[in-house]
Protein backbone atom coordinates (compact mmCIF):
# COMPACT_ATOMS: atom_id res chain seq x y z
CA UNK A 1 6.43 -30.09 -2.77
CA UNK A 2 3.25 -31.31 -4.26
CA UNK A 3 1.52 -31.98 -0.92
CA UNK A 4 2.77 -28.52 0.10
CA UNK A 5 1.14 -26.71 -3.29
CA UNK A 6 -2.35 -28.67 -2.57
CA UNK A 7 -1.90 -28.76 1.64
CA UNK A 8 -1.58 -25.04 1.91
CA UNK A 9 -4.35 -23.98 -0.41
CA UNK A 10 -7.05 -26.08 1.32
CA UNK A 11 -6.07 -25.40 4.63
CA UNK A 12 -6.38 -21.38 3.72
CA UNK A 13 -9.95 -22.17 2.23
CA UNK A 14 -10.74 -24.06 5.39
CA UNK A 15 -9.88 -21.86 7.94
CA UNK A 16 -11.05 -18.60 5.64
CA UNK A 17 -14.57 -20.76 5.14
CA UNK A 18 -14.52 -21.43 9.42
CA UNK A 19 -14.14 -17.76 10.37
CA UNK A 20 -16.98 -16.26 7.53
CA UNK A 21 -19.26 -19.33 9.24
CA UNK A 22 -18.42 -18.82 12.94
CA UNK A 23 -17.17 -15.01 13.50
CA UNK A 24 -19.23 -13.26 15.82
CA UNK A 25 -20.38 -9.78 13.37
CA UNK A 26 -21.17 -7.21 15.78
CA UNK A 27 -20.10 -3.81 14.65
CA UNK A 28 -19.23 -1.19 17.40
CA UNK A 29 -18.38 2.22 17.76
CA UNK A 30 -14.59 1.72 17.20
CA UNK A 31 -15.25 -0.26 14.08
CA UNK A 32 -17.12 1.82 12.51
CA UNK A 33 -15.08 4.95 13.73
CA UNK A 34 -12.77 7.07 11.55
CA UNK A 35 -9.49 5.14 11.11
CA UNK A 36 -6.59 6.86 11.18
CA UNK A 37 -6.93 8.99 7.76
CA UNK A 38 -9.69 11.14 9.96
CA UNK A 39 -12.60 10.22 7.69
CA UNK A 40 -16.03 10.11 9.55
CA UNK A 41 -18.00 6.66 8.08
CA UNK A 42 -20.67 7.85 6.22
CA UNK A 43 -24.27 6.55 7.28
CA UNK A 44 -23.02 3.13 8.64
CA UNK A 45 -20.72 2.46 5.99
CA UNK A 46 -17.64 0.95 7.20
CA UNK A 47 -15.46 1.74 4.66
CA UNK A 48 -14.76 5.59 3.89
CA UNK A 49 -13.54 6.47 0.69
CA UNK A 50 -9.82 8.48 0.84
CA UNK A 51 -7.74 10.50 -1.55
CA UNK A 52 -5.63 8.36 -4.01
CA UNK A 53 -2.61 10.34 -2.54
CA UNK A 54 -2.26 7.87 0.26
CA UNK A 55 -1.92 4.85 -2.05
CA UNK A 56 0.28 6.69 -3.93
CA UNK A 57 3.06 8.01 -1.42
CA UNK A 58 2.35 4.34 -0.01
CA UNK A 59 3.19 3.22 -2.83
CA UNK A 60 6.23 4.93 -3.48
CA UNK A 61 7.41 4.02 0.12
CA UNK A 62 7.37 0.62 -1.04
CA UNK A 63 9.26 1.24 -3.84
CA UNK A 64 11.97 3.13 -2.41
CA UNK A 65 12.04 0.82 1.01
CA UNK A 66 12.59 -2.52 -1.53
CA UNK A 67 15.63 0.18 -3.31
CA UNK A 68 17.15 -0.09 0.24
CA UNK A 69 16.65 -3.92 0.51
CA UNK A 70 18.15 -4.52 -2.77
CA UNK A 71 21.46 -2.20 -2.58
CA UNK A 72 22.08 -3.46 0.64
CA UNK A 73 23.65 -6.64 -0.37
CA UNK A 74 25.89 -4.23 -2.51
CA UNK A 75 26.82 -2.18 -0.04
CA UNK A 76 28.06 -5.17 1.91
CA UNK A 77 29.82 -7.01 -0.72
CA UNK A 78 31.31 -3.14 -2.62
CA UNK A 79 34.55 -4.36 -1.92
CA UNK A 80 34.04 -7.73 -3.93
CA UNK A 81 32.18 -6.36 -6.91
CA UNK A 82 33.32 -5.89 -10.21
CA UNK A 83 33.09 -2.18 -12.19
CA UNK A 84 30.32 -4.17 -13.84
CA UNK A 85 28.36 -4.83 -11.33
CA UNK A 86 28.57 -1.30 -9.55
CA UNK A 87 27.64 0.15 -13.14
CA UNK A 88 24.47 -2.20 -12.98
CA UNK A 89 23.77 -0.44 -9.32
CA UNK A 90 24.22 2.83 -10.47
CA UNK A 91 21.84 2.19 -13.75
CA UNK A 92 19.10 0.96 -11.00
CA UNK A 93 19.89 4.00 -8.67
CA UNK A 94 19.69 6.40 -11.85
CA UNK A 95 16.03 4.52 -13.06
CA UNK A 96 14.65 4.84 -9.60
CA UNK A 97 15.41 8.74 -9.43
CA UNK A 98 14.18 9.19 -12.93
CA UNK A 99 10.82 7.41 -11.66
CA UNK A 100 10.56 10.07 -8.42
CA UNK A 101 11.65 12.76 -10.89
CA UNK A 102 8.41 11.84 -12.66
CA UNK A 103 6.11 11.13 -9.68
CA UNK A 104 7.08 14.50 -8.42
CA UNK A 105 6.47 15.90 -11.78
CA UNK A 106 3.18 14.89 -12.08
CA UNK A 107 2.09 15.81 -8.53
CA UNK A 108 1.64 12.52 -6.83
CA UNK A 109 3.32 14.18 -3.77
CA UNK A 110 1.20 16.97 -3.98
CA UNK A 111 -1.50 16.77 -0.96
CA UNK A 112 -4.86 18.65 -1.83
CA UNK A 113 -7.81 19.58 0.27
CA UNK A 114 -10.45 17.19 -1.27
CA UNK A 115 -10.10 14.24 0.99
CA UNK A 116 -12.52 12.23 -1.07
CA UNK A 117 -14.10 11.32 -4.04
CA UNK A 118 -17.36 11.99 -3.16
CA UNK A 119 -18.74 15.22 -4.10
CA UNK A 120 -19.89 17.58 -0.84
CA UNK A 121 -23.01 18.74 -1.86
CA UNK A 122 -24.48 15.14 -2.59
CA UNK A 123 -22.37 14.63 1.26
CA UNK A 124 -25.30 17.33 2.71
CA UNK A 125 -28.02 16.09 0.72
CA UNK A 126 -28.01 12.60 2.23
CA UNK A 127 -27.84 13.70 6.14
């Protein structure tokens, strides 16, 4: 286990050192293109700032997909389980919906039309 915990750290800082030192950079069109979200880059700048929403419901998906992964061993094994155990998957069922109850509360489902952060007027200032 030791040589694992030292191999596997040095290997990743190799190979992440190799590919900053040898990588050809050479931007193109399609790099620097909007990327699915349907953000134009803003004066060569690769990365486009997008609304928090889509970290959010990304979030959330990952939340409620890992719900899934964890009842599912339940739902194989309901036959086997004790009452106490089925009251232990209902109490995480109930403190998952209370969570969505308050994401949906506060509007982090709620899609706006600002798409970024960045105000529009200093947007057509700069071009």
């Amino acid at each position: 286990m030791l040589v694992l915990f030292l191999l596997v750290p040095v290997l990743v800082a190799v190979l992440l050192l190799l590919n900053v030192l040898l990588a050809v950079h050479r931007p193109d069109t399609e790099k620097v293109s909007a990327y699915e979200c349907g953000f134009n880059v803003l004066s060569h700048q690769v990365r486009a700032p997008f609304a928090v929403q889509y970290y959010l419901v990304g979030i959330l998906f990952l939340i409620f997909d890992l719900e899934i992964a964890v009842l599912y061993p339940l739902a194989v094994t309901l036959y086997e389980v004790t009452a106490y155990g089925f009251y232990v998957a209902m109490l995480f069922v109930v403190m998952l919906t209370i969570g969505f109850v308050y994401e949906y509360g506060k509007g982090a489902l709620k899609f706006t039309d600002h798409r970024s952060s960045i105000n529009r007027t200093m947007l057509s200032t700069m071009q």
